[in-house]
N, C-alpha and C. Protein backbone atom coordinates (compact mmCIF):
# COMPACT_ATOMS: atom_id res chain seq x y z
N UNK A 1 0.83 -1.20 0.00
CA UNK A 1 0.00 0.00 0.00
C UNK A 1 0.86 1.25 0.00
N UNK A 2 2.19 0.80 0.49
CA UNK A 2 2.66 2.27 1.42
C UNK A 2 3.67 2.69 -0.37
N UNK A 3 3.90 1.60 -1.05
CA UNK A 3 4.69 1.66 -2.37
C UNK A 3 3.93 2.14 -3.50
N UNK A 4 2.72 1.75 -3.43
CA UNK A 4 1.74 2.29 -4.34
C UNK A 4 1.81 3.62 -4.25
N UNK A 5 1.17 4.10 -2.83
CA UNK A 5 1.09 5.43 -2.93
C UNK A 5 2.60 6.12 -2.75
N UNK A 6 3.12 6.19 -2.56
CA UNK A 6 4.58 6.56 -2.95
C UNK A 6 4.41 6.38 -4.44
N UNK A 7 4.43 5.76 -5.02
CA UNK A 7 4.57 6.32 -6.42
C UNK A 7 3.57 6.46 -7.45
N UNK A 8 2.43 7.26 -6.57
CA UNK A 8 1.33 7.94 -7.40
C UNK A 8 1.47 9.16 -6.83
N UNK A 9 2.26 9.48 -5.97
CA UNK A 9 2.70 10.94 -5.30
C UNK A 9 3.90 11.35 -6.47
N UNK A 10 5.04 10.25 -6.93
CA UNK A 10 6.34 10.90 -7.27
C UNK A 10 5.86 11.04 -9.19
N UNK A 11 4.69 10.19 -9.42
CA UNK A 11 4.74 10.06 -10.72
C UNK A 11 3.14 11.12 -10.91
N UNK A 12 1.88 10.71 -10.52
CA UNK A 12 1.01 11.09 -10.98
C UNK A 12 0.45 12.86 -10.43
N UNK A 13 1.08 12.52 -9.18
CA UNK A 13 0.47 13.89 -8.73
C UNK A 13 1.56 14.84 -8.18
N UNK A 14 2.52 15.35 -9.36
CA UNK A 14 3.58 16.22 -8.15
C UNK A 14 3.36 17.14 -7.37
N UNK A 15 1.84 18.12 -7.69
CA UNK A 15 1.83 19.14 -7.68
C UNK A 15 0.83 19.23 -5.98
N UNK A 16 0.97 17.44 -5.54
CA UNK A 16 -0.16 17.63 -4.42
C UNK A 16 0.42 18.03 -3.43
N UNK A 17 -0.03 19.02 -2.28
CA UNK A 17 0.31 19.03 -1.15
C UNK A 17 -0.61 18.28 0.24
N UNK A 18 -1.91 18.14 0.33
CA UNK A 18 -2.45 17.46 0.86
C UNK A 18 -3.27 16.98 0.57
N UNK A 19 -3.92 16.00 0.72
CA UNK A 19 -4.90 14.86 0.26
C UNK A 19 -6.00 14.30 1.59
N UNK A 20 -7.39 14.71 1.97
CA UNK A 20 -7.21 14.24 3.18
C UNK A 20 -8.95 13.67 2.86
N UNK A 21 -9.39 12.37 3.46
CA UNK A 21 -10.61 11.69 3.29
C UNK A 21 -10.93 11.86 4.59
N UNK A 22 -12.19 12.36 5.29
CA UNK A 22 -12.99 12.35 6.94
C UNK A 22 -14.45 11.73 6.42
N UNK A 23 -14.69 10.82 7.31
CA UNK A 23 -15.94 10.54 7.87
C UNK A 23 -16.62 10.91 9.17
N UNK A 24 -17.66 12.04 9.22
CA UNK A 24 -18.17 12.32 10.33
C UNK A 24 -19.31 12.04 10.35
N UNK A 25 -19.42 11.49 11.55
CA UNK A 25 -20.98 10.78 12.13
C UNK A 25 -22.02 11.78 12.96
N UNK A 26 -22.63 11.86 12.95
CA UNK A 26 -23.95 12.75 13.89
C UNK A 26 -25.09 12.04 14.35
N UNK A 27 -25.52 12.39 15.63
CA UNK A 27 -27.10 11.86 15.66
C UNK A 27 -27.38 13.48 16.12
N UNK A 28 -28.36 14.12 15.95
CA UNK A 28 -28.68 15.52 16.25
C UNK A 28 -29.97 15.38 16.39
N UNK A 29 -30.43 16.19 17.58
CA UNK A 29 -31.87 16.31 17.36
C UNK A 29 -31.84 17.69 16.75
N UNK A 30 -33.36 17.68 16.18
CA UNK A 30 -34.08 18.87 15.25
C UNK A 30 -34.61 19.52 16.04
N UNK A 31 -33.94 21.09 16.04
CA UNK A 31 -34.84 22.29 17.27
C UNK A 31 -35.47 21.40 18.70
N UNK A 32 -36.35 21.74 19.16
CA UNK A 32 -36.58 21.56 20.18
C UNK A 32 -37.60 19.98 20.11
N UNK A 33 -37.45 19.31 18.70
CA UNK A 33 -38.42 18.44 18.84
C UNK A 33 -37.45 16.95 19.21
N UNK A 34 -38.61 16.04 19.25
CA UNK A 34 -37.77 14.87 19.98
C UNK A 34 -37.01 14.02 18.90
N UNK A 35 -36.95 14.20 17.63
CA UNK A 35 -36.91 13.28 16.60
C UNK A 35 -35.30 13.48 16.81
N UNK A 36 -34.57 12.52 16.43
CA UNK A 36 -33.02 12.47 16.48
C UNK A 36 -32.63 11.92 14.96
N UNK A 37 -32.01 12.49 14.03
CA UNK A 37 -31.27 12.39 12.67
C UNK A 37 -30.14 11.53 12.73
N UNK A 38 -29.64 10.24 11.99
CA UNK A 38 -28.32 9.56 11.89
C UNK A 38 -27.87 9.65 10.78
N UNK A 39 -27.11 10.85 10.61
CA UNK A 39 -26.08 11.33 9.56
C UNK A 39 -24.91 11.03 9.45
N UNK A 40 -24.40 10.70 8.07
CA UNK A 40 -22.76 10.65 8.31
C UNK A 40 -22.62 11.34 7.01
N UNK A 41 -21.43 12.02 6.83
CA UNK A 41 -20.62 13.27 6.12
C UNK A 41 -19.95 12.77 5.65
N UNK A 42 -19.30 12.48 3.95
CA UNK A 42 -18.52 11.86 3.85
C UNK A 42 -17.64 12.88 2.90
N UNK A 43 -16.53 13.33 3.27
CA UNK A 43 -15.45 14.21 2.61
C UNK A 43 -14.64 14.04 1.96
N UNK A 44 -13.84 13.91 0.80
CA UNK A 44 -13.08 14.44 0.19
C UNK A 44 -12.26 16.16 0.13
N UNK A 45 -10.95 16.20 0.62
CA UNK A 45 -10.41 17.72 0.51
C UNK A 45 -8.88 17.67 -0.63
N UNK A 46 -9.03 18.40 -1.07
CA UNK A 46 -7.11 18.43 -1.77
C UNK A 46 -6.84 19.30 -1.88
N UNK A 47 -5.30 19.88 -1.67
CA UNK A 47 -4.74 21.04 -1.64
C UNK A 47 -3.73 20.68 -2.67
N UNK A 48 -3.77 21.76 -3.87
CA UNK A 48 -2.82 21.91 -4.75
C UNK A 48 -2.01 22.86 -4.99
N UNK A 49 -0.46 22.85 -4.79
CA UNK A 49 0.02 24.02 -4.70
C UNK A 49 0.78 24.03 -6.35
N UNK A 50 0.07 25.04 -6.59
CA UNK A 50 0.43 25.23 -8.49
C UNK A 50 1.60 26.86 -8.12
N UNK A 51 1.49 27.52 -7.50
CA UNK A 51 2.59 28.21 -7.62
C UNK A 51 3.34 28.41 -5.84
N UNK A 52 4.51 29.08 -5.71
CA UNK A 52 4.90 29.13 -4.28
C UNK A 52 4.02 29.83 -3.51
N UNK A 53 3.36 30.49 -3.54
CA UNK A 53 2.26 31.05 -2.97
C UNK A 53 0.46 31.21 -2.69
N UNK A 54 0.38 30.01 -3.97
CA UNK A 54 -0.99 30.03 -4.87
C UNK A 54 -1.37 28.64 -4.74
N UNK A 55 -2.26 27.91 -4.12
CA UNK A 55 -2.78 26.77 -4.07
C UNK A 55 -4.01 26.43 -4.55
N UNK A 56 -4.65 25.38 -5.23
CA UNK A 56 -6.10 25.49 -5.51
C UNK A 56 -6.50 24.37 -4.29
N UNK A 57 -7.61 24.56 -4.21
CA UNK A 57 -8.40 24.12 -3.20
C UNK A 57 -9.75 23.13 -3.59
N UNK A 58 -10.14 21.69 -3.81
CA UNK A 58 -11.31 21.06 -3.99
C UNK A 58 -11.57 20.59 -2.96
N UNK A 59 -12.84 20.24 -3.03
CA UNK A 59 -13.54 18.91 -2.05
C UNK A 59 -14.51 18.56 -2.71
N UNK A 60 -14.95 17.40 -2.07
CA UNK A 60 -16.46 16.99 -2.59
C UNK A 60 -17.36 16.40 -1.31
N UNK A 61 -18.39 16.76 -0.73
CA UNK A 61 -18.97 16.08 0.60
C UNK A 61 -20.38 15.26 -0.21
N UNK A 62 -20.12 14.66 0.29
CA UNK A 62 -20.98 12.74 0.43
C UNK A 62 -21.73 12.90 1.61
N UNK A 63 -23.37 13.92 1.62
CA UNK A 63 -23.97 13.64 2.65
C UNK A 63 -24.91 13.05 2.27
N UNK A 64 -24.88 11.80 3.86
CA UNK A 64 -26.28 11.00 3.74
C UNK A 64 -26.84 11.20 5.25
N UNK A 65 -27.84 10.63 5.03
CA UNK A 65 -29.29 10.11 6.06
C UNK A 65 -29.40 9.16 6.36
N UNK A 66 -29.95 8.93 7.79
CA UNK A 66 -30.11 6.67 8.03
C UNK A 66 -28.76 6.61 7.91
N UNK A 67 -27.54 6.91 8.22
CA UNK A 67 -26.33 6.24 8.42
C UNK A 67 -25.99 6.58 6.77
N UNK A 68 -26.32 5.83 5.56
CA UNK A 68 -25.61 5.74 4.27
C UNK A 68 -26.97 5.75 3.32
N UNK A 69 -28.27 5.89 3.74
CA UNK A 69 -29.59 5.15 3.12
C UNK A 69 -30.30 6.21 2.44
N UNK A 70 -30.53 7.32 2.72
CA UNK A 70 -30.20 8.39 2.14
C UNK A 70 -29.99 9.55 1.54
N UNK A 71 -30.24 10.14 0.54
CA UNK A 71 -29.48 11.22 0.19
C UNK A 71 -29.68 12.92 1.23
N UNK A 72 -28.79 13.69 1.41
CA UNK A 72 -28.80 14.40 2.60
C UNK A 72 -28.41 15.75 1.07
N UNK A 73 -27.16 15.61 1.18
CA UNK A 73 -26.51 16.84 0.61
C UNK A 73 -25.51 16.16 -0.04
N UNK A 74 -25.04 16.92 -1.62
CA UNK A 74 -24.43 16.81 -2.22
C UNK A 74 -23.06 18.15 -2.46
N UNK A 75 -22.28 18.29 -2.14
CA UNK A 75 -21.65 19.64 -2.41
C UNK A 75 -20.26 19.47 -3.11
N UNK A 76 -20.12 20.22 -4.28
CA UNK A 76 -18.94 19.60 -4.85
C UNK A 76 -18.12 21.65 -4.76
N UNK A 77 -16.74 21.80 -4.32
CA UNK A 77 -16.33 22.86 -4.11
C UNK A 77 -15.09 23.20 -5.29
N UNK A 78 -14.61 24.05 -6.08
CA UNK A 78 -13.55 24.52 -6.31
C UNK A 78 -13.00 25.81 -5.59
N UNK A 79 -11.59 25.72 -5.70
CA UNK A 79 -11.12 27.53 -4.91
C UNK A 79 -9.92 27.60 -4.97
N UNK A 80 -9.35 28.83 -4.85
CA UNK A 80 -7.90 28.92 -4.19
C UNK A 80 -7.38 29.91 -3.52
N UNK A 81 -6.47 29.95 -2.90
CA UNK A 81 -5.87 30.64 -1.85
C UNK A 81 -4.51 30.96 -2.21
N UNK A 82 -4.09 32.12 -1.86
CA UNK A 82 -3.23 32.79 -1.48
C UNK A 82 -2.80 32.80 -0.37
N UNK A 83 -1.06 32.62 -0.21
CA UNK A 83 -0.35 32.74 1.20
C UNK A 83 0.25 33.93 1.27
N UNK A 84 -0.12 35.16 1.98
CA UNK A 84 0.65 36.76 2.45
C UNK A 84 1.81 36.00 3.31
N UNK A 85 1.79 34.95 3.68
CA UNK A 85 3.17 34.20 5.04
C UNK A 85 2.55 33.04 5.17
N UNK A 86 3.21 32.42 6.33
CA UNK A 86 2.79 31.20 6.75
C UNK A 86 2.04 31.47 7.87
N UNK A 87 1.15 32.33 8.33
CA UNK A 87 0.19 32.85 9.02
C UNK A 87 -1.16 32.75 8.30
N UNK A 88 -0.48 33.73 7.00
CA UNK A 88 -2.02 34.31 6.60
C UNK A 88 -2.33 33.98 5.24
N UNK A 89 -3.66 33.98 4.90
CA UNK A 89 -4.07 33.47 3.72
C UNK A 89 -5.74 34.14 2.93
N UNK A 90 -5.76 34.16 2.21
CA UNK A 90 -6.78 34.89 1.38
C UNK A 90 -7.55 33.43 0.37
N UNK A 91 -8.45 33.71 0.30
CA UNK A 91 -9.08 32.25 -0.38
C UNK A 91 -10.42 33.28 -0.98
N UNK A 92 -10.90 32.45 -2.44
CA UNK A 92 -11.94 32.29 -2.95
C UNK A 92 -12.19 31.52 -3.28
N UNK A 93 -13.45 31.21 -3.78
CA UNK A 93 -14.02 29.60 -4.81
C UNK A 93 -15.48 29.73 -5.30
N UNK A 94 -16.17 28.63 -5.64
CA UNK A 94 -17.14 28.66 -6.13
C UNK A 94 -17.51 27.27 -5.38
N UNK A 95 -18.64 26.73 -4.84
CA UNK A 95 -19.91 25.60 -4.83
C UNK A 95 -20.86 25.47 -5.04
N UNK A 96 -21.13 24.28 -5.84
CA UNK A 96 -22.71 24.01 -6.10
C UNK A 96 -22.49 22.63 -5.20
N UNK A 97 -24.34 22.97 -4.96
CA UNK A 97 -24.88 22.05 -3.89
C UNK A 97 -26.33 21.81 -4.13
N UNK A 98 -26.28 20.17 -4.44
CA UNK A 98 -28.08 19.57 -4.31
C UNK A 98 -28.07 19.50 -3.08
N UNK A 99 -29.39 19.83 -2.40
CA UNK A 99 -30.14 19.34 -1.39
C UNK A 99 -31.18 18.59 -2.09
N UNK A 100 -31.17 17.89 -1.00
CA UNK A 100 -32.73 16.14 -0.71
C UNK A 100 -33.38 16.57 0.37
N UNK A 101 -34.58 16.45 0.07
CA UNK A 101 -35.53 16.19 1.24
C UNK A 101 -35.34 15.00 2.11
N UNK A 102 -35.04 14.82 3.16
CA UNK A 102 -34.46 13.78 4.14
C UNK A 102 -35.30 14.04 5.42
N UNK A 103 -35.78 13.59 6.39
CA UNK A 103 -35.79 13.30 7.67
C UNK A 103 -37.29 13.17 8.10
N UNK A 104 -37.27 13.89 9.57
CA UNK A 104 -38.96 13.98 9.88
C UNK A 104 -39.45 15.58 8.88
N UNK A 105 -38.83 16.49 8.74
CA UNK A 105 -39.48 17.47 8.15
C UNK A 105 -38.68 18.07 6.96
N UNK A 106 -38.59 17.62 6.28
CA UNK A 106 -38.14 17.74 4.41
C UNK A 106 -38.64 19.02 3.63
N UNK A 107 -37.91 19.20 3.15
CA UNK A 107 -37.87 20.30 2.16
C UNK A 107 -38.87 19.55 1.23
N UNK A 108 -39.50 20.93 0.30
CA UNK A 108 -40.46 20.31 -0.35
C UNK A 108 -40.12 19.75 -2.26
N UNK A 109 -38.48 19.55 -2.21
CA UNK A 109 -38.37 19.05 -3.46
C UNK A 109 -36.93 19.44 -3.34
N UNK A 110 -36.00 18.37 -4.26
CA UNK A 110 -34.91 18.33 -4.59
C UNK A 110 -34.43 20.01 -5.13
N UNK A 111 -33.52 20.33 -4.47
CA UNK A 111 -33.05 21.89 -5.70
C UNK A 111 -31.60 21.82 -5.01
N UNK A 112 -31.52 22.96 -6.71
CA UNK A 112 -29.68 22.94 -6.55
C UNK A 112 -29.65 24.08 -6.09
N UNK A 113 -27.90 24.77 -5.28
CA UNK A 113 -28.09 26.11 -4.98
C UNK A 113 -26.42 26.22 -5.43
N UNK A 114 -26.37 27.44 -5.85
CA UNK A 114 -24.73 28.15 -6.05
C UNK A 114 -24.25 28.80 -5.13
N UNK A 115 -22.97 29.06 -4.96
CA UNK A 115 -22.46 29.76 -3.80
C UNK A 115 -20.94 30.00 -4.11
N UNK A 116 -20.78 31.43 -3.54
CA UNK A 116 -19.64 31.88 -4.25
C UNK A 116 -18.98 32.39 -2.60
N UNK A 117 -17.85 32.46 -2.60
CA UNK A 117 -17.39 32.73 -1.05
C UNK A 117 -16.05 32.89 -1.11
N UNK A 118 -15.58 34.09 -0.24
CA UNK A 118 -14.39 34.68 0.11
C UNK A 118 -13.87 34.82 1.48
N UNK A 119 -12.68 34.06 1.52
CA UNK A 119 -12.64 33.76 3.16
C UNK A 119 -11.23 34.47 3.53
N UNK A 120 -11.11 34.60 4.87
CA UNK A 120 -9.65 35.01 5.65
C UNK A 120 -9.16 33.97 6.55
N UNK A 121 -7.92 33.59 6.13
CA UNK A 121 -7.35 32.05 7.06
C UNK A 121 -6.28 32.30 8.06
N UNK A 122 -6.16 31.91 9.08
CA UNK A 122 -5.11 32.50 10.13
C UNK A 122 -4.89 31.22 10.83
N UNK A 123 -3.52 30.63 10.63
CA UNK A 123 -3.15 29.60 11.46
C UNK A 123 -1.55 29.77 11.78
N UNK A 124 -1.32 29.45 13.14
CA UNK A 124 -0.25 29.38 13.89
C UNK A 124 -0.19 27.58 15.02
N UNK A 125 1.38 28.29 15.29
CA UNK A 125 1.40 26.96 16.12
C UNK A 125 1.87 27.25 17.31
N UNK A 126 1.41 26.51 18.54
CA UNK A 126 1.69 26.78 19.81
C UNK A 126 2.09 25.52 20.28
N UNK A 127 3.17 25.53 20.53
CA UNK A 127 4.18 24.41 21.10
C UNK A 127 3.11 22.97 20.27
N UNK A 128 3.04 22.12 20.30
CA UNK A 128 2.35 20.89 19.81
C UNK A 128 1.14 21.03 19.11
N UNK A 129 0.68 22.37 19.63
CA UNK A 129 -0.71 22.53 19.16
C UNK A 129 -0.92 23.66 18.40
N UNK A 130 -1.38 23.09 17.02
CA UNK A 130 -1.82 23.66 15.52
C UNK A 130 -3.00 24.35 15.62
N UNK A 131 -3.36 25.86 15.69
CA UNK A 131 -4.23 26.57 16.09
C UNK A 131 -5.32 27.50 14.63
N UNK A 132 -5.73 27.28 14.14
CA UNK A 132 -6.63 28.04 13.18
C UNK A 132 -7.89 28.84 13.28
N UNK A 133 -7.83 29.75 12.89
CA UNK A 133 -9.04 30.84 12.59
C UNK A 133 -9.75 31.15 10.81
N UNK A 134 -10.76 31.05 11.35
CA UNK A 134 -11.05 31.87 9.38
C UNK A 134 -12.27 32.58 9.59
N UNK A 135 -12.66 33.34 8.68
CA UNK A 135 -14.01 34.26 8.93
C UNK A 135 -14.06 33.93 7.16
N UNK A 136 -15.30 33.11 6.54
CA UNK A 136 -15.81 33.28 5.47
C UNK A 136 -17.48 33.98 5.15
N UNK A 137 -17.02 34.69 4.44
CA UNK A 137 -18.71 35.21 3.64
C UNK A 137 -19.09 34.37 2.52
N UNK A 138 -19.79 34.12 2.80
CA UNK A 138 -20.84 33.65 1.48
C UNK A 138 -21.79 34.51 0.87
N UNK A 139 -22.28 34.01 -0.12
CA UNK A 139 -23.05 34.22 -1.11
C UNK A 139 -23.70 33.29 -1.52
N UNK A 140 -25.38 33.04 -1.13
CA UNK A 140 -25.96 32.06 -2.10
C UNK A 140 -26.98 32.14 -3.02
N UNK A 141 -26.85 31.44 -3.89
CA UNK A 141 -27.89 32.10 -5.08
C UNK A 141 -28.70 30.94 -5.31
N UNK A 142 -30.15 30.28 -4.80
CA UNK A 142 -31.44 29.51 -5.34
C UNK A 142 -32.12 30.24 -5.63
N UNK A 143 -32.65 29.52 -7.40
CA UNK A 143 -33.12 30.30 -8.28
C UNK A 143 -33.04 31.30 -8.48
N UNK A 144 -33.87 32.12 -8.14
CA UNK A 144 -34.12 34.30 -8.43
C UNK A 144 -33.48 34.76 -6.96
N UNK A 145 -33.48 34.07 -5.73
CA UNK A 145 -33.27 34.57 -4.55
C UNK A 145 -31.56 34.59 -3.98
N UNK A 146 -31.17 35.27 -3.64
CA UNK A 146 -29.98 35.55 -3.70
C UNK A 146 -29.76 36.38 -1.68
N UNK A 147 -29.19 35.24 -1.21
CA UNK A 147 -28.98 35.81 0.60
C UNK A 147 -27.60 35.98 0.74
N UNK A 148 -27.05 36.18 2.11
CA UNK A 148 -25.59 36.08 2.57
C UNK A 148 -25.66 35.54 3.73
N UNK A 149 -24.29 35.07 4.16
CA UNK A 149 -24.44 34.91 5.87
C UNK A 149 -22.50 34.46 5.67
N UNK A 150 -22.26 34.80 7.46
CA UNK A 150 -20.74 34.66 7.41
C UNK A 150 -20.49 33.01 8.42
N UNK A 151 -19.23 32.86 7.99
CA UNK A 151 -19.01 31.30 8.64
C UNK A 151 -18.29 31.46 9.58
N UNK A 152 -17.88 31.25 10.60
CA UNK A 152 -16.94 31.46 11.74
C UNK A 152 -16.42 30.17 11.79
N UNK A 153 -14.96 29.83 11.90
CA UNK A 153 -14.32 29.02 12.62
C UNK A 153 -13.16 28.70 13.43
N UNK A 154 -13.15 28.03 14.51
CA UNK A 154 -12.05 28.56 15.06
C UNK A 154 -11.53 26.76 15.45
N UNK A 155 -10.10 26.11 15.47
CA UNK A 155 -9.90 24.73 15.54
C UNK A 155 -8.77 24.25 16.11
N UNK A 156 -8.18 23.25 16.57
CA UNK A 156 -6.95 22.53 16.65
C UNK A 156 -6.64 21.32 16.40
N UNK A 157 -5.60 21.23 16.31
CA UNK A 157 -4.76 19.83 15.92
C UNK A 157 -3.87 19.63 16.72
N UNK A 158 -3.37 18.35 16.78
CA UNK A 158 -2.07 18.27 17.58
C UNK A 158 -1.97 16.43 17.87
N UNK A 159 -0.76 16.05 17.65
CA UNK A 159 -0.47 14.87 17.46
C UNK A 159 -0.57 13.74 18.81
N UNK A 160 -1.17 12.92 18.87
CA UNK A 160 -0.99 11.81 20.14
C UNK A 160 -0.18 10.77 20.35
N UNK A 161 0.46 10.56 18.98
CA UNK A 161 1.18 9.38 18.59
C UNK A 161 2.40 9.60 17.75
N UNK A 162 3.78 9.46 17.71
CA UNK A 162 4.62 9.98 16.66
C UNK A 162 5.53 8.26 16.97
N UNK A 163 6.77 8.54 15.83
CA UNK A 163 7.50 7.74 15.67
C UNK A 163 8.33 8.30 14.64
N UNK A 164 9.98 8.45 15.27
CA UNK A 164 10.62 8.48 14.46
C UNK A 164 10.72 10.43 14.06
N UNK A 165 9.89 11.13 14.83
CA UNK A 165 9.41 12.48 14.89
C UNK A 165 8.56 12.58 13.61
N UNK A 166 7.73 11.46 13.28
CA UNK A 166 6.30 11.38 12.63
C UNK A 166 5.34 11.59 13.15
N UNK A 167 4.31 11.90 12.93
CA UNK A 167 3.40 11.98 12.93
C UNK A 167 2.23 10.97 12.84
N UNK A 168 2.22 9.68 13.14
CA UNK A 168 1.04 9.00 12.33
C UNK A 168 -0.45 9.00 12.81
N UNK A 169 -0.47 9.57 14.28
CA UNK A 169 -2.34 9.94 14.78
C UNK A 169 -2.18 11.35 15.50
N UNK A 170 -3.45 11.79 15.09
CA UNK A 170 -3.43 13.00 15.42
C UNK A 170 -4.95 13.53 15.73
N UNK A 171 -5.64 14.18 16.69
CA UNK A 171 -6.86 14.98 16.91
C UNK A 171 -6.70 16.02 16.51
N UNK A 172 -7.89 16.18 16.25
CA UNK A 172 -9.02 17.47 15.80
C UNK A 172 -10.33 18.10 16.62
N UNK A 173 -10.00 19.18 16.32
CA UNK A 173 -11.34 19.49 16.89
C UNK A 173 -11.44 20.96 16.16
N UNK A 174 -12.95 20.89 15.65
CA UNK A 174 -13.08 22.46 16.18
C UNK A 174 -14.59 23.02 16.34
N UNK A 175 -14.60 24.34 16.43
CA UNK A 175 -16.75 24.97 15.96
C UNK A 175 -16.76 25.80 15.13
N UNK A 176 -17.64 25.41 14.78
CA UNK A 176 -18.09 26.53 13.28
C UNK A 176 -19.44 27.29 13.74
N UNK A 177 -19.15 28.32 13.41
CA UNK A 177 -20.82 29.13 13.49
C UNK A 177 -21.11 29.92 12.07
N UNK A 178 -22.81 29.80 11.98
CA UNK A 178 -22.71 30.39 10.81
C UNK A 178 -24.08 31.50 11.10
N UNK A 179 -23.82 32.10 10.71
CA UNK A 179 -24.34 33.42 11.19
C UNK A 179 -25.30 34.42 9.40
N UNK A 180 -26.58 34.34 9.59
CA UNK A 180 -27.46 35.26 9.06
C UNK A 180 -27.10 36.61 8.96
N UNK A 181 -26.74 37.35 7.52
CA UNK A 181 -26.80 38.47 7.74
C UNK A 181 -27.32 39.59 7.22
N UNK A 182 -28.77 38.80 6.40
CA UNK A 182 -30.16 39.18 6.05
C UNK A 182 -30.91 39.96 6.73
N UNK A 183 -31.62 41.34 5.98
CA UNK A 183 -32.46 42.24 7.13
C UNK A 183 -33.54 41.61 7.24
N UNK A 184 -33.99 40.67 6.37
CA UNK A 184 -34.83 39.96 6.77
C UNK A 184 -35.18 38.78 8.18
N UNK A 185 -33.88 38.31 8.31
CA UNK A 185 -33.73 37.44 9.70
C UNK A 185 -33.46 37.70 10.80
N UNK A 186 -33.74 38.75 10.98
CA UNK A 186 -33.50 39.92 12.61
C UNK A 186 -33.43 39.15 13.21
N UNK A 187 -34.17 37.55 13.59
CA UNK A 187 -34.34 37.20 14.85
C UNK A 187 -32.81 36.19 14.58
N UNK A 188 -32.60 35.65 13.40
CA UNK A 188 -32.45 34.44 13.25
C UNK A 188 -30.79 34.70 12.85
N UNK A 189 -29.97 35.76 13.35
CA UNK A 189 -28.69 35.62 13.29
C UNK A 189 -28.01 34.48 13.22
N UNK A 190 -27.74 33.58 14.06
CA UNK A 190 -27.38 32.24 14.55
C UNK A 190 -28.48 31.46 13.46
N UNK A 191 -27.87 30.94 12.44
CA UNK A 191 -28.02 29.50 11.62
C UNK A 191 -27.78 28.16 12.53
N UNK A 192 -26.37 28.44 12.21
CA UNK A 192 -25.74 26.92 12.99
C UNK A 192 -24.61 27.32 14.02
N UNK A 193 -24.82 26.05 14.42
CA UNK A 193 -23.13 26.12 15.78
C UNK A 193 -23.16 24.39 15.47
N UNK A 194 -22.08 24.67 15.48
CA UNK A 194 -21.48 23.10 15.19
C UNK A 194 -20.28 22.74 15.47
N UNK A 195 -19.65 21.34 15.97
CA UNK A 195 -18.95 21.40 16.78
C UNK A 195 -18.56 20.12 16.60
N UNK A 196 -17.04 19.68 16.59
CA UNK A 196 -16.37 18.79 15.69
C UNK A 196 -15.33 18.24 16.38
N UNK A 197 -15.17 16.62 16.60
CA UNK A 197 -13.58 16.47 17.37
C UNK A 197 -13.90 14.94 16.66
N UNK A 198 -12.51 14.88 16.19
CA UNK A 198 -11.92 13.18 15.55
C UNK A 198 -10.41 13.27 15.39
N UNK A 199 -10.00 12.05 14.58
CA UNK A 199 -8.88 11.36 14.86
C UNK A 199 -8.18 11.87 13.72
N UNK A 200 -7.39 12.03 13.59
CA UNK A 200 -6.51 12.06 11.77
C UNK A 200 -5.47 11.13 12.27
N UNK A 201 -5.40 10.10 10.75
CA UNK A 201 -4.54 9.20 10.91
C UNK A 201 -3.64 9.45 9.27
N UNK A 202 -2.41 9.82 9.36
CA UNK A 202 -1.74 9.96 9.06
C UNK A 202 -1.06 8.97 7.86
N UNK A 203 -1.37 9.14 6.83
CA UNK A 203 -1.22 7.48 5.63
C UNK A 203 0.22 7.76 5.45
N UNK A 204 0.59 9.07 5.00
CA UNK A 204 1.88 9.29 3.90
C UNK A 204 1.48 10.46 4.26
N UNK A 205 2.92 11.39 3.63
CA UNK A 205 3.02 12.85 4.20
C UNK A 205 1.93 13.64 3.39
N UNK A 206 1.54 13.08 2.45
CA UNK A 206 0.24 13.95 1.55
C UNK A 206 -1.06 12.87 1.61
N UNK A 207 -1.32 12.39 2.77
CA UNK A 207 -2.52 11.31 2.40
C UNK A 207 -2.84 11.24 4.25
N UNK A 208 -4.39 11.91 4.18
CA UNK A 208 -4.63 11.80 6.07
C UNK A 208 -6.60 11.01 5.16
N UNK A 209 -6.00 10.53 6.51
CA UNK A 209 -7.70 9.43 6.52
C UNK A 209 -8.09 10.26 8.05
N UNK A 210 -9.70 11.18 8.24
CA UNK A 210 -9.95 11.58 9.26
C UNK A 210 -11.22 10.75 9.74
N UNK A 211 -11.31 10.74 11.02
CA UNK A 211 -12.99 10.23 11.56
C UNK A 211 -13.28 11.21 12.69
N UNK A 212 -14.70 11.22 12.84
CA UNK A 212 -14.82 11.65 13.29
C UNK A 212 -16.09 11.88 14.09
């Protein structure tokens, strides 16, 4: 395994810098009612660094319902970022995203939505522990209607397991908030808060398998 990918890094992909697959699980209840959701998230991320400063940015998320049974959300992302240092970073991109009607209370029909978004990235390190910030705006556009709202996140990393001054397991955590910033939603500032801790396991220096 470990020869394979070694030489789909030296031959097929020079230009990768990280490669990383997460599975995150949820049971959540809905607002204040009793019904509880079994979601799992399934991610794809890659970081491509095409110039010393200039990286492009994909993913693709695999959401389902019932564990794998199904369909939740579809979101496929392009983007890229700029490094001002190894602090700071500037990012844009583009996503489209199907939503499914899924659960006890469903949307009333499959639709796609666009979304265009410009973010600010801030990460440092504090002795073992890998510290990140970002503030993204969005933009989303279904059909004729066109809203905004900003993303907050704030996270860490930091290794539990090394060998050899490797790296091979490592935690995560972080929260995201996403925040309304429609004159229409006076009440409804606060979208989401969400809140995240799993494992990264470490394949090869450009290849992390996360859970979570």
């Amino acid at each position: 395994m470990i020869s394979k990918i070694s030489l789909l890094h030296a031959i097929a992909i020079p230009f990768l810098r990280t490669f990383t697959l997460v599975l995150f699980l949820s049971s959540l209840p809905v607002c204040a009612q009793t019904v509880n959701e079994f979601n799992s998230w399934w991610y794809y991320t890659g970081t491509y660094k095409i110039l010393p400063r200039i990286n492009v940015q994909t993913m693709y998320s695999w959401n389902r319902n019932d564990f794998v049974r199904n369909w939740q959300q579809s979101k496929l992302k392009i983007g890229a970022d700029y490094e001002f240092n190894r602090h700071w970073k500037i990012a844009a991109g583009y996503e489209w995203i199907i939503l499914y009607p899924y659960g006890e209370f469903p949307i009333s029909k499959k639709r796609a939505e666009h979304r265009i978004y410009e973010e600010l990235k801030h990460d440092f390190v504090l002795g073992k522990f890998k510290l990140s910030t970002s503030v993204r705006a969005e933009h989303r556009f279904l059909n004729t209607d066109v809203t905004h709202r900003i993303r907050l996140q704030t996270g860490v990393k930091f290794p539990v397991w090394k060998q050899q001054n490797q790296s091979l397991i490592g935690l995560s955590f972080y929260e995201q908030m996403i925040l309304n910033t429609d004159k229409q939603l006076v009440n409804q500032y606060l979208a989401q808060n969400r809140l995240y801790g799993g494992a990264d396991i470490f394949l090869d220096k450009s290849l992390t398998l996360g859970l979570g």
